[in-house]
PDB file of N, CA and C in Angstrom:
ATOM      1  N   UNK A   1       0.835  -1.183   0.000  1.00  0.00           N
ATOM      2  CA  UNK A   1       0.000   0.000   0.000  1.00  0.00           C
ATOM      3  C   UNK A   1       0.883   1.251   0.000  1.00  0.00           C
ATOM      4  N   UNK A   2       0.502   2.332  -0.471  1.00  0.00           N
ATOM      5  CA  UNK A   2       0.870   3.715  -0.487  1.00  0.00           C
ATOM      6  C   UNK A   2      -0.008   4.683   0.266  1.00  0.00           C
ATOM      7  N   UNK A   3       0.928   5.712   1.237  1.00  0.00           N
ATOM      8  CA  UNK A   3       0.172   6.531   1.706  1.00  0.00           C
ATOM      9  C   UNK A   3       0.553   7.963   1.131  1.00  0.00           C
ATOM     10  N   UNK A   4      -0.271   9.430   1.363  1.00  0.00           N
ATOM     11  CA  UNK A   4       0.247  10.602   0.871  1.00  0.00           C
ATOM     12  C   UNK A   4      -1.179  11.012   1.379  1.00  0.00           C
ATOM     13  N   UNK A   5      -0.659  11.495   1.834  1.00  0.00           N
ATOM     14  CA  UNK A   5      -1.906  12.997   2.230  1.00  0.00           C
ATOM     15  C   UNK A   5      -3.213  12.565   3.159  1.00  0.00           C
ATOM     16  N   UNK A   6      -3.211  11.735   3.641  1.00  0.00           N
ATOM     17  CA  UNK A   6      -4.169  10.823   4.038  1.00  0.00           C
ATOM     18  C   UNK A   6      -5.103   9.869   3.435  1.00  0.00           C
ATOM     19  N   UNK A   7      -4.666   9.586   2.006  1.00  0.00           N
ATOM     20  CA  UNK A   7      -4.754   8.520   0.911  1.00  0.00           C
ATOM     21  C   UNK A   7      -4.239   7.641   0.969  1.00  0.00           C
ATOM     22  N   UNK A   8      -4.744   6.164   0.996  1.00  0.00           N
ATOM     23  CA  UNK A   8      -3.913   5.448   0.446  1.00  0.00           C
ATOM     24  C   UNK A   8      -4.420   4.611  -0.556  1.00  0.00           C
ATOM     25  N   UNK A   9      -3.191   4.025  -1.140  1.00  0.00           N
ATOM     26  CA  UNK A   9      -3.801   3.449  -2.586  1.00  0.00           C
ATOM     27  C   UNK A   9      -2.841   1.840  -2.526  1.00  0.00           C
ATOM     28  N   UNK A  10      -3.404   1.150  -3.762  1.00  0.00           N
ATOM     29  CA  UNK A  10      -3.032  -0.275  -4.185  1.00  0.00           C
ATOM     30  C   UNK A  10      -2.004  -0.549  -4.694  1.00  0.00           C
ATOM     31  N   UNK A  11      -1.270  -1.403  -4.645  1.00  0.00           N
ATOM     32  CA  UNK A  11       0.020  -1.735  -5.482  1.00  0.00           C
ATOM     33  C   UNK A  11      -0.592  -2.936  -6.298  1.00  0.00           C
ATOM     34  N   UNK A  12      -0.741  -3.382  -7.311  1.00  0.00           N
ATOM     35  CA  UNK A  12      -1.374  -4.328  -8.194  1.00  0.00           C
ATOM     36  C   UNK A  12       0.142  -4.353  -9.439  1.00  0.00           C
ATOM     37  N   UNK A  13      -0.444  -5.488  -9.964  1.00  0.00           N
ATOM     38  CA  UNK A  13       0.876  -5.915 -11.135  1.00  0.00           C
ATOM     39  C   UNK A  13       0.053  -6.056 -11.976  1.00  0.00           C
ATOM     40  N   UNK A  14       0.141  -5.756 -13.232  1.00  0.00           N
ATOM     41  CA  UNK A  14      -0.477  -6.438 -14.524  1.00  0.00           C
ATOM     42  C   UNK A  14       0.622  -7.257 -15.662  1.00  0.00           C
ATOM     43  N   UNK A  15       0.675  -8.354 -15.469  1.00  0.00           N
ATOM     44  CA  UNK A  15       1.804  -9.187 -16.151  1.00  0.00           C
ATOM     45  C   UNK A  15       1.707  -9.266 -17.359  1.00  0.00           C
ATOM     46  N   UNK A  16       0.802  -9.085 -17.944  1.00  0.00           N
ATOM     47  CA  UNK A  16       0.781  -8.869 -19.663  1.00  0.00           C
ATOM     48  C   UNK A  16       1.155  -7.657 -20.551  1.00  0.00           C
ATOM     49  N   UNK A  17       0.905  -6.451 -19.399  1.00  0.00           N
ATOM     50  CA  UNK A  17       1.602  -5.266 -19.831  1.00  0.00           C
ATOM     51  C   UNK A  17       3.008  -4.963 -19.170  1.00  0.00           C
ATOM     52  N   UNK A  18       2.789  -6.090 -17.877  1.00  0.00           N
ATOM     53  CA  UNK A  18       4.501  -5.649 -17.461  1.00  0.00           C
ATOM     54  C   UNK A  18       4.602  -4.378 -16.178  1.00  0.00           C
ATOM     55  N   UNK A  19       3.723  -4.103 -16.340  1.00  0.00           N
ATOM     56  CA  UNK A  19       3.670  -2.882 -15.372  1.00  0.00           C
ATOM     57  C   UNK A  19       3.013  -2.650 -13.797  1.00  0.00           C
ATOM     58  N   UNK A  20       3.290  -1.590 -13.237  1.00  0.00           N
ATOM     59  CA  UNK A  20       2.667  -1.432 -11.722  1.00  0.00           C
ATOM     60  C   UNK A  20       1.575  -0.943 -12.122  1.00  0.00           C
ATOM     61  N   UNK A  21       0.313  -0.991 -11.357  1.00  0.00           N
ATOM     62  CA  UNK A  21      -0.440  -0.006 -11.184  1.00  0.00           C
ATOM     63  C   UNK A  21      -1.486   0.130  -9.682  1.00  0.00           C
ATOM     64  N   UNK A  22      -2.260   0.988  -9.689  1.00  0.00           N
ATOM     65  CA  UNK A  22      -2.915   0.896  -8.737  1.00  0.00           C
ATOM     66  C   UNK A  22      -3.890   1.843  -8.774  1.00  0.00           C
ATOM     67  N   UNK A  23      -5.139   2.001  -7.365  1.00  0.00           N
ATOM     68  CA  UNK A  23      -6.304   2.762  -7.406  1.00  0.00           C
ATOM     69  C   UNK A  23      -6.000   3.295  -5.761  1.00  0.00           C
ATOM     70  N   UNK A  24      -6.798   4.738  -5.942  1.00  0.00           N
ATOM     71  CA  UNK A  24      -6.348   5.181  -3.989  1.00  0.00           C
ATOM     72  C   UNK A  24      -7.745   4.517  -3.869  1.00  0.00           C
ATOM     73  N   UNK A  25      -7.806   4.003  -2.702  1.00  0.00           N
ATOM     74  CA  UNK A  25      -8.508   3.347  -1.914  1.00  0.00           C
ATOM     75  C   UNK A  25      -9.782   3.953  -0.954  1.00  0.00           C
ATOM     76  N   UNK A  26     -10.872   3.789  -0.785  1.00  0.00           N
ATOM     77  CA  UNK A  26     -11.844   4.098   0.231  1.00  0.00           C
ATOM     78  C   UNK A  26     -12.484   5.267  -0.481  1.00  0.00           C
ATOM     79  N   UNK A  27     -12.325   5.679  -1.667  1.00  0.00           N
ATOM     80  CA  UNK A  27     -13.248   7.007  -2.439  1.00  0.00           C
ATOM     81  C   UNK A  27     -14.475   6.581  -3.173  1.00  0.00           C
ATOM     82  N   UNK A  28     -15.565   6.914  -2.969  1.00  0.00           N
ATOM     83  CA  UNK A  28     -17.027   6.196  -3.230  1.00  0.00           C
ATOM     84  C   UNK A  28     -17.511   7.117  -4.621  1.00  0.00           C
ATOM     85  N   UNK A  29     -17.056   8.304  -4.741  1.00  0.00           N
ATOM     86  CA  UNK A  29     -17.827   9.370  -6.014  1.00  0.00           C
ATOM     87  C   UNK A  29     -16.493   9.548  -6.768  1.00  0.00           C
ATOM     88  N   UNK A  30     -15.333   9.187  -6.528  1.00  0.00           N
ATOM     89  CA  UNK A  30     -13.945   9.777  -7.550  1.00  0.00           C
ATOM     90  C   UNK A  30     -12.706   8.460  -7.657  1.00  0.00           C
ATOM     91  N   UNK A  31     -12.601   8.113  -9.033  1.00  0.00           N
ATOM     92  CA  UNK A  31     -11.453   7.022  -9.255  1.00  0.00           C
ATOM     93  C   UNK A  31     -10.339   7.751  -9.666  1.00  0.00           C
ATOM     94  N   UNK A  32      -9.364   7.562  -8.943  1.00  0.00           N
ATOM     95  CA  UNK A  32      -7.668   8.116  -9.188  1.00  0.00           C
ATOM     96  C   UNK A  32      -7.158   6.910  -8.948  1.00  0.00           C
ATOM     97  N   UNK A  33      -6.758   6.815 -10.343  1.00  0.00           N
ATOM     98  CA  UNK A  33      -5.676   5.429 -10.909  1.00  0.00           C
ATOM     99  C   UNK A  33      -4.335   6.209 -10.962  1.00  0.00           C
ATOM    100  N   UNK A  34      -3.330   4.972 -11.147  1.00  0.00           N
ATOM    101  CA  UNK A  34      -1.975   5.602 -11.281  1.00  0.00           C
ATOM    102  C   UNK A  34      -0.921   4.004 -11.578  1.00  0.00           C
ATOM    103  N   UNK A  35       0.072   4.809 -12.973  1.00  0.00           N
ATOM    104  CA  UNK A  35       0.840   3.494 -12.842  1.00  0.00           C
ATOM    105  C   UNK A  35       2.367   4.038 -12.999  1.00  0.00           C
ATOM    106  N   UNK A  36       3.079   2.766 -13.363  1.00  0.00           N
ATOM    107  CA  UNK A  36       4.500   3.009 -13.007  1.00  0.00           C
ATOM    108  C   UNK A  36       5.552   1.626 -13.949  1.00  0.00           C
ATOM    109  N   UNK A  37       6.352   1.785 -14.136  1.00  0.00           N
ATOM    110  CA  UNK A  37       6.952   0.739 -14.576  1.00  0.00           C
ATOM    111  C   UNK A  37       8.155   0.475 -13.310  1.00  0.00           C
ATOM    112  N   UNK A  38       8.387   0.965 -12.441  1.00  0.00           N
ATOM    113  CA  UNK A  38       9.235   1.338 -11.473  1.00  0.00           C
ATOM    114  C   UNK A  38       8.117   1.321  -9.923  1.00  0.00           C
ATOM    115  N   UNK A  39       8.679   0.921  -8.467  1.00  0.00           N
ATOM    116  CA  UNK A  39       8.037   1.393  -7.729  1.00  0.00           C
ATOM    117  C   UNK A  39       8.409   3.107  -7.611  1.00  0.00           C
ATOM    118  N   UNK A  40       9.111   3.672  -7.288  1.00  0.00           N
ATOM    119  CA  UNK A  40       9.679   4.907  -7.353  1.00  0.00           C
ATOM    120  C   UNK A  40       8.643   5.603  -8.779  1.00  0.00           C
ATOM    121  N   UNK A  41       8.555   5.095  -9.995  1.00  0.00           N
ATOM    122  CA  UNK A  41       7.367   5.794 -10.901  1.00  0.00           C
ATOM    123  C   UNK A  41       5.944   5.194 -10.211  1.00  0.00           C
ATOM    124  N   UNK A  42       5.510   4.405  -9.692  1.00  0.00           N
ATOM    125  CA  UNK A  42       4.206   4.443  -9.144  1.00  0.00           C
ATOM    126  C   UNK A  42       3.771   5.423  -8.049  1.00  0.00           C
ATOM    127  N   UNK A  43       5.006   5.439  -7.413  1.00  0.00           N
ATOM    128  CA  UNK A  43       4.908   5.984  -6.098  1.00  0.00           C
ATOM    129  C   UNK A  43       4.771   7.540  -6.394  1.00  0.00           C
ATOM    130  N   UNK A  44       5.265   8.330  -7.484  1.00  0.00           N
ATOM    131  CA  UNK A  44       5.442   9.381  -8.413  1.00  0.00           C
ATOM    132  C   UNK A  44       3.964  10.149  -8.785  1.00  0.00           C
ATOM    133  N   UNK A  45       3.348   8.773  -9.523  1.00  0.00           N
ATOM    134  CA  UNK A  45       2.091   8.808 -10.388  1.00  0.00           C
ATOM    135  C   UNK A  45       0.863   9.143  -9.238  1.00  0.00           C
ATOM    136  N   UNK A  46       1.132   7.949  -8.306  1.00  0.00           N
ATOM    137  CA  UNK A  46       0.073   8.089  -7.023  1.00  0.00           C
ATOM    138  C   UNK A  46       0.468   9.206  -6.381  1.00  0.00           C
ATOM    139  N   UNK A  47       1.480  10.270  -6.112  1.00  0.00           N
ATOM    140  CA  UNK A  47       1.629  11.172  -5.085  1.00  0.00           C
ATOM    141  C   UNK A  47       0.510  12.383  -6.319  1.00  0.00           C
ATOM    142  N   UNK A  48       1.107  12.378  -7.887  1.00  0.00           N
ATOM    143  CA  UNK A  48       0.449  13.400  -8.691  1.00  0.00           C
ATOM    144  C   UNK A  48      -0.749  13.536  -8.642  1.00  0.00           C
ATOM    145  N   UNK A  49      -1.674  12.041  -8.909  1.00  0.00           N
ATOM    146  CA  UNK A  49      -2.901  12.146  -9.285  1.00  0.00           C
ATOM    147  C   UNK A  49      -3.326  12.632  -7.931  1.00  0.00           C
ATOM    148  N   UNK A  50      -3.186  12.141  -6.304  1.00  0.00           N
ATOM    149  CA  UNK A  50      -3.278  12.879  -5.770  1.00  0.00           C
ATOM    150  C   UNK A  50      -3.409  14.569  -5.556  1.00  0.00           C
ATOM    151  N   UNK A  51      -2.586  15.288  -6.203  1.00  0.00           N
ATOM    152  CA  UNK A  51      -2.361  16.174  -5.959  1.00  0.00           C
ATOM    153  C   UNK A  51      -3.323  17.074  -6.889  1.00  0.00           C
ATOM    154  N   UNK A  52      -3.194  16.389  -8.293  1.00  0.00           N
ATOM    155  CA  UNK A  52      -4.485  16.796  -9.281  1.00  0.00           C
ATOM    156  C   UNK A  52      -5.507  16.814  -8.810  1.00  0.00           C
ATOM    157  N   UNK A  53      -6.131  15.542  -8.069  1.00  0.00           N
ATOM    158  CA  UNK A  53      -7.566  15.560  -7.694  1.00  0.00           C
ATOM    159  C   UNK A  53      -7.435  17.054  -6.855  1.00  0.00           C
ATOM    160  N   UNK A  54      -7.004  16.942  -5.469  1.00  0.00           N
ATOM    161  CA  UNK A  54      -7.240  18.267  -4.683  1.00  0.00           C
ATOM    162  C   UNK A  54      -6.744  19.284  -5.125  1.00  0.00           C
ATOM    163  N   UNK A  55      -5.743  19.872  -6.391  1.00  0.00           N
ATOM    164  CA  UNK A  55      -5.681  20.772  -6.884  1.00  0.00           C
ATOM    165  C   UNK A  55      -7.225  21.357  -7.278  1.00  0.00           C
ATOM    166  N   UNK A  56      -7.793  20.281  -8.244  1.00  0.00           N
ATOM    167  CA  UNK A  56      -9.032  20.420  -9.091  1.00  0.00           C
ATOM    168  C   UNK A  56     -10.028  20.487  -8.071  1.00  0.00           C
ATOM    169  N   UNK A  57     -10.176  19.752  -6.868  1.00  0.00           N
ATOM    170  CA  UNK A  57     -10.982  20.579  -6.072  1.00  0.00           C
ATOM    171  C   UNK A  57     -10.971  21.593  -5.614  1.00  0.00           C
ATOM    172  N   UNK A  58      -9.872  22.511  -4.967  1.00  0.00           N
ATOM    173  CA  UNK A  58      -9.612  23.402  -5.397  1.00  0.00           C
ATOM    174  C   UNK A  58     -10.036  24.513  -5.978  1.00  0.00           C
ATOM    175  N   UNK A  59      -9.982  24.551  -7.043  1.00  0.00           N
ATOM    176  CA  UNK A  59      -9.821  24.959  -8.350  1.00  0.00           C
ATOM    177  C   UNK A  59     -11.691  25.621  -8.354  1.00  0.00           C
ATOM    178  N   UNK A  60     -12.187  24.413  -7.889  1.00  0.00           N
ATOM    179  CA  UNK A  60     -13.751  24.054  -8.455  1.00  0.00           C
ATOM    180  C   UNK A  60     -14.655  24.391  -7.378  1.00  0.00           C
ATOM    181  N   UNK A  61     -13.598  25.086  -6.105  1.00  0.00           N
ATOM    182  CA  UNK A  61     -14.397  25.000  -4.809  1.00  0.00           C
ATOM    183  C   UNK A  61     -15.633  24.015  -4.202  1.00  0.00           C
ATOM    184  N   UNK A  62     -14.890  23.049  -4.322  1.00  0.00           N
ATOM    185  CA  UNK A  62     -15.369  21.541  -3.678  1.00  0.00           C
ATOM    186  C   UNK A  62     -14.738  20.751  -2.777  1.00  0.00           C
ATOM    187  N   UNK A  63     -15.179  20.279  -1.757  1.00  0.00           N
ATOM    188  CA  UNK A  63     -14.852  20.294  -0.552  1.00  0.00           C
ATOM    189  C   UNK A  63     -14.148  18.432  -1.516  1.00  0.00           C
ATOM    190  N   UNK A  64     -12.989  17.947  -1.291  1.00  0.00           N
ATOM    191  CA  UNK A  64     -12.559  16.826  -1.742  1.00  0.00           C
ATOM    192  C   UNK A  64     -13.141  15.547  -0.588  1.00  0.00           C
ATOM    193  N   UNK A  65     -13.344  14.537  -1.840  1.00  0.00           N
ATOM    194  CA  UNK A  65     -13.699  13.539  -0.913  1.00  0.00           C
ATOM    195  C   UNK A  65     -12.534  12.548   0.166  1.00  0.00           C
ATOM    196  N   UNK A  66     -13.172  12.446   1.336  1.00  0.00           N
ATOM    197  CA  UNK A  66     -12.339  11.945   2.385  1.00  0.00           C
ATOM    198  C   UNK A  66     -12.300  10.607   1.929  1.00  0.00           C
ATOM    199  N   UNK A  67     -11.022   9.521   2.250  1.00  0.00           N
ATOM    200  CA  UNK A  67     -11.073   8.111   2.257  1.00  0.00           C
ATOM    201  C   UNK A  67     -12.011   7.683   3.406  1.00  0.00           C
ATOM    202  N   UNK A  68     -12.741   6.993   3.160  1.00  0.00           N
ATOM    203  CA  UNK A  68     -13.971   6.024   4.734  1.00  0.00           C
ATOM    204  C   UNK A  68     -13.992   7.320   5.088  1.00  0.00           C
ATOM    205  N   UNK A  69     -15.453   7.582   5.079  1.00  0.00           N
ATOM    206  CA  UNK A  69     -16.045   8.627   5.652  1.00  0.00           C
ATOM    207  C   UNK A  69     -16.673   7.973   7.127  1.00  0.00           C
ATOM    208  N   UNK A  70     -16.528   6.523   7.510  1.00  0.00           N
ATOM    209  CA  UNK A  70     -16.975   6.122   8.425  1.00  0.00           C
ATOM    210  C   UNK A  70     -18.455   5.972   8.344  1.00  0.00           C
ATOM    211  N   UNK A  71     -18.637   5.799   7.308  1.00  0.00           N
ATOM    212  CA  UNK A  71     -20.123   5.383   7.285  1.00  0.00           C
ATOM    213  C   UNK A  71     -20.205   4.335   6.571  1.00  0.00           C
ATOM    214  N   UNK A  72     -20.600   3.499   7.026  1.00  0.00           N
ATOM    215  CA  UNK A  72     -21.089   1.702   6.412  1.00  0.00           C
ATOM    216  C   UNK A  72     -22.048   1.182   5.838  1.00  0.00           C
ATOM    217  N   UNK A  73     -23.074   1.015   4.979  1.00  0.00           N
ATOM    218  CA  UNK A  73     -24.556   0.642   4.940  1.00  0.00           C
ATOM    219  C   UNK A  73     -23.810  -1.012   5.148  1.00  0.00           C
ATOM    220  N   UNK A  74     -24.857  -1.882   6.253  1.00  0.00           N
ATOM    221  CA  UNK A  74     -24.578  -3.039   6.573  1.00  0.00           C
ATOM    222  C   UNK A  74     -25.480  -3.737   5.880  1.00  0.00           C
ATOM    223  N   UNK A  75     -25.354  -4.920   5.694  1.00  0.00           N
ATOM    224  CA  UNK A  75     -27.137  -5.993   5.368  1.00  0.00           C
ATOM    225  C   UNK A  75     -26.885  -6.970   5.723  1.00  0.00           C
ATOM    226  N   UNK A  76     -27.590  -7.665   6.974  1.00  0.00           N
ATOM    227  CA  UNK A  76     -27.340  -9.373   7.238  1.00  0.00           C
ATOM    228  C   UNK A  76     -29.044  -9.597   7.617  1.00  0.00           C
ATOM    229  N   UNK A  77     -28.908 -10.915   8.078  1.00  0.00           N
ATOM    230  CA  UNK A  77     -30.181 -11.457   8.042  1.00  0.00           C
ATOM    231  C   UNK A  77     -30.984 -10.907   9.098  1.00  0.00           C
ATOM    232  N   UNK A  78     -32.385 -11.115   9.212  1.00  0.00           N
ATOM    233  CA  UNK A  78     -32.902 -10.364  10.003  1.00  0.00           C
ATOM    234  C   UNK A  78     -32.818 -11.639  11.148  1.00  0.00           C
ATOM    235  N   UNK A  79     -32.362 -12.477  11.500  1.00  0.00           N
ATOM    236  CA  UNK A  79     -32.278 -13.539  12.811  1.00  0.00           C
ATOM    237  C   UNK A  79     -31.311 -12.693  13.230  1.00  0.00           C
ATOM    238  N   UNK A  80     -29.648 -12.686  12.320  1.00  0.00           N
ATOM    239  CA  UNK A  80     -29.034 -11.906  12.766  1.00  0.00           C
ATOM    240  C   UNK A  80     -28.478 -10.783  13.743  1.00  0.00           C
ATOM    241  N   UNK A  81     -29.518  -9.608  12.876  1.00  0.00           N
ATOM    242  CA  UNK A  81     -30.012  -8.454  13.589  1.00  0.00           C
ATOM    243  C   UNK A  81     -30.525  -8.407  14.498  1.00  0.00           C
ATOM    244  N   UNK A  82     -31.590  -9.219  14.808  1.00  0.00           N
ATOM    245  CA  UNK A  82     -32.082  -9.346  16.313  1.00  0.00           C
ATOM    246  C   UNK A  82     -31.280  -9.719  17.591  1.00  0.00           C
ATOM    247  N   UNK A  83     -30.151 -11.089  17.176  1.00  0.00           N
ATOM    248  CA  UNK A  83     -29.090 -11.353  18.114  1.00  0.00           C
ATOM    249  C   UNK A  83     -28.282 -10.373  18.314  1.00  0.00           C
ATOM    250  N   UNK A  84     -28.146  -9.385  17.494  1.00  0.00           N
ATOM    251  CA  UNK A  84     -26.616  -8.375  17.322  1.00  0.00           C
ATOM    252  C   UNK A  84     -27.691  -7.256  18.131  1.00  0.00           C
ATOM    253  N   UNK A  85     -28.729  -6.796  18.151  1.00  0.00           N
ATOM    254  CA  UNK A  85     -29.753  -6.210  19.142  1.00  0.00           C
ATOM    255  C   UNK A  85     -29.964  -6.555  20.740  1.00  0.00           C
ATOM    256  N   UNK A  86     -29.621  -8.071  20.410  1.00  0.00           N
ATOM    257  CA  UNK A  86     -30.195  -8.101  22.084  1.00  0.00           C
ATOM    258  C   UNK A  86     -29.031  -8.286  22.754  1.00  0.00           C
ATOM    259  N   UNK A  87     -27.599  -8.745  22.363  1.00  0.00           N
ATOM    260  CA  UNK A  87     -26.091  -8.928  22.331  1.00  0.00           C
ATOM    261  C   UNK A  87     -25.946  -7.388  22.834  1.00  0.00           C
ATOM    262  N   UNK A  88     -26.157  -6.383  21.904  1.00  0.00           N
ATOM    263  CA  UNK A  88     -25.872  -5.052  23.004  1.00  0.00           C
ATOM    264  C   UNK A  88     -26.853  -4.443  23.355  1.00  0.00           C
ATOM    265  N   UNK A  89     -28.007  -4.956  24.134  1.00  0.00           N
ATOM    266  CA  UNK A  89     -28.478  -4.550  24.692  1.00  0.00           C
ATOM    267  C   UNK A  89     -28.139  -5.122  26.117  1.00  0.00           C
ATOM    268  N   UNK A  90     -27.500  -6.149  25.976  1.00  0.00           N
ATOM    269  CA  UNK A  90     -27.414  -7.322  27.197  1.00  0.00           C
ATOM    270  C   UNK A  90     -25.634  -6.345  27.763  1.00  0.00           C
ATOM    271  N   UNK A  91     -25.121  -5.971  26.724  1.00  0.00           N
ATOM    272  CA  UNK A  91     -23.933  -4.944  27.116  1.00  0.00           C
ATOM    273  C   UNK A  91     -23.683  -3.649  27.740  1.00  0.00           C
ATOM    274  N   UNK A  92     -25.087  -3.170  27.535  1.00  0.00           N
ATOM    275  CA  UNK A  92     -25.471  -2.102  27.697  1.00  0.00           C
ATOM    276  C   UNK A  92     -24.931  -0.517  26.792  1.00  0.00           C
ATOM    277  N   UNK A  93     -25.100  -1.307  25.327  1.00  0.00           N
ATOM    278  CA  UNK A  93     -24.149  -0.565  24.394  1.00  0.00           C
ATOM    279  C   UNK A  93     -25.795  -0.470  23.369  1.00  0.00           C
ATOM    280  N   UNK A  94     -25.285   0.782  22.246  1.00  0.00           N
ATOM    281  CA  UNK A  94     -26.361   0.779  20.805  1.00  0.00           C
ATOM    282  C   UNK A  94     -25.662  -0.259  20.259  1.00  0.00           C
ATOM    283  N   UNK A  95     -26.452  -0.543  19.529  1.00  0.00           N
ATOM    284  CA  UNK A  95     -25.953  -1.469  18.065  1.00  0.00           C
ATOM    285  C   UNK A  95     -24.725  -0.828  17.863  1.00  0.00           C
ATOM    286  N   UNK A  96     -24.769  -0.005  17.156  1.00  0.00           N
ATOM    287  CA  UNK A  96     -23.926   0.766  16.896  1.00  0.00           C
ATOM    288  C   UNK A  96     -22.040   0.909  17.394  1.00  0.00           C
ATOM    289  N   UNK A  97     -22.401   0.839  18.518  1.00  0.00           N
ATOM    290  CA  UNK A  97     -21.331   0.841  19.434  1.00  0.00           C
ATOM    291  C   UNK A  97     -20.894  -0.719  19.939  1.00  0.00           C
ATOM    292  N   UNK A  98     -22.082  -1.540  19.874  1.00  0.00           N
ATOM    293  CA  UNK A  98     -21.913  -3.099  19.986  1.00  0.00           C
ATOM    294  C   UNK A  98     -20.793  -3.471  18.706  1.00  0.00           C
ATOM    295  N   UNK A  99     -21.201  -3.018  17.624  1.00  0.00           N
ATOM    296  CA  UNK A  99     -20.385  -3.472  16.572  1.00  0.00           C
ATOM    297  C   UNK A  99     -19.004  -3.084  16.651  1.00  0.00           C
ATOM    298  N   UNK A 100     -19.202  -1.918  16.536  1.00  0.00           N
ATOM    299  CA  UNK A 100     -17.607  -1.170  16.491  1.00  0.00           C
ATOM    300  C   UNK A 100     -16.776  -1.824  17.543  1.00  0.00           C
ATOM    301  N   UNK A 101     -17.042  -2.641  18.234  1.00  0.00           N
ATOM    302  CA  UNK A 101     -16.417  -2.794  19.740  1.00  0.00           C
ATOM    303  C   UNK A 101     -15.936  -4.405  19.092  1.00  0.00           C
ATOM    304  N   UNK A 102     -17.274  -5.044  19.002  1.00  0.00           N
ATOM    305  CA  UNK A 102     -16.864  -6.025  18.316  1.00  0.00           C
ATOM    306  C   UNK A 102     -15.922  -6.211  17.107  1.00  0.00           C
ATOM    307  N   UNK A 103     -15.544  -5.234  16.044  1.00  0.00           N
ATOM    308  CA  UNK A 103     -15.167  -5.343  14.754  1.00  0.00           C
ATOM    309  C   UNK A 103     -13.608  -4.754  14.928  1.00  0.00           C
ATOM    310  N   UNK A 104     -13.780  -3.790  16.228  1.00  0.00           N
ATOM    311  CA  UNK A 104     -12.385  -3.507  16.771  1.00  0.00           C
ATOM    312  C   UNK A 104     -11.378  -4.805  17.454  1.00  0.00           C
ATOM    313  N   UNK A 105     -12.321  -5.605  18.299  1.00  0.00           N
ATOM    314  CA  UNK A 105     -11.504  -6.570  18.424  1.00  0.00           C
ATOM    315  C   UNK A 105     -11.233  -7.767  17.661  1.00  0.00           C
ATOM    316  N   UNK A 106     -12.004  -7.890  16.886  1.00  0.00           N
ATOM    317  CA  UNK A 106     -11.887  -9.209  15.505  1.00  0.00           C
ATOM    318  C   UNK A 106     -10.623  -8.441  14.532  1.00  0.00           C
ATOM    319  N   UNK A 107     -10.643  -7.456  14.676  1.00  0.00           N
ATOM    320  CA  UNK A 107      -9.390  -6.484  13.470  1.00  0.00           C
ATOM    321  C   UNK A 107      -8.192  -6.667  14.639  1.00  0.00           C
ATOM    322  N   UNK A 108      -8.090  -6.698  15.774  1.00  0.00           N
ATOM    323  CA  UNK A 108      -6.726  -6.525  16.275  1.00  0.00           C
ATOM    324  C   UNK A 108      -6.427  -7.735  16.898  1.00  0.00           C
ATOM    325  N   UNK A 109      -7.384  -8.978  16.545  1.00  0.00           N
ATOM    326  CA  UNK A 109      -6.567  -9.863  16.809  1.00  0.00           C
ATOM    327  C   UNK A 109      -6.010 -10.800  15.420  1.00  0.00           C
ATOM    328  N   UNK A 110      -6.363 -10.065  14.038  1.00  0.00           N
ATOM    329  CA  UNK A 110      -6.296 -10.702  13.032  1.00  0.00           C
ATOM    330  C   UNK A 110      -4.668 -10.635  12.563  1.00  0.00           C
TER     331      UNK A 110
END
């Protein structure tokens, strides 16, 4: 992964063209690709397009989009939902806060 500015983006290979490339990561309304034949030229390409996008916002007086805005739309079953309901209610947590608690510790023990 690559970071810059509070972006980060993909390192991907494409073996038929031979080359690096990649996408910054977590942006839902804007795709900034970038490639490289070199890590040092990917790393180049991803710092620019970066810099283009928020130039051009900028530019356009538009507030640029954040990576994970922290908002999730979820969908599981409705048996599910009811256990993950009464699970923090029995915690004395929202849903909300049941999850995050839960998803915090399944991520830091992975």
């Amino acid at each position: 992964m690559l970071k810059y500015k509070d972006y980060t983006g993909s390192v991907e290979y494409d073996a038929e063209d031979n080359r690096l490339f990649g996408y910054v990561q977590g942006l839902s309304r804007t795709g900034i690709s970038y490639v490289g034949d070199s890590v040092d030229e990917l790393r180049a390409d991803f710092e620019a397009g970066v810099d283009h996008y928020l130039a051009d916002c900028a530019a356009r007086g538009v507030e640029p989009e954040k990576p994970y805005s922290g908002r999730l739309l979820l969908r599981m079953p409705g048996a599910l939902h009811q256990q993950v309901a009464l699970a923090a209610r029995q915690a004395g947590l929202s849903i909300n806060e049941f999850i995050n608690q839960t998803l915090r510790k399944e991520v830091a023990s992975a």
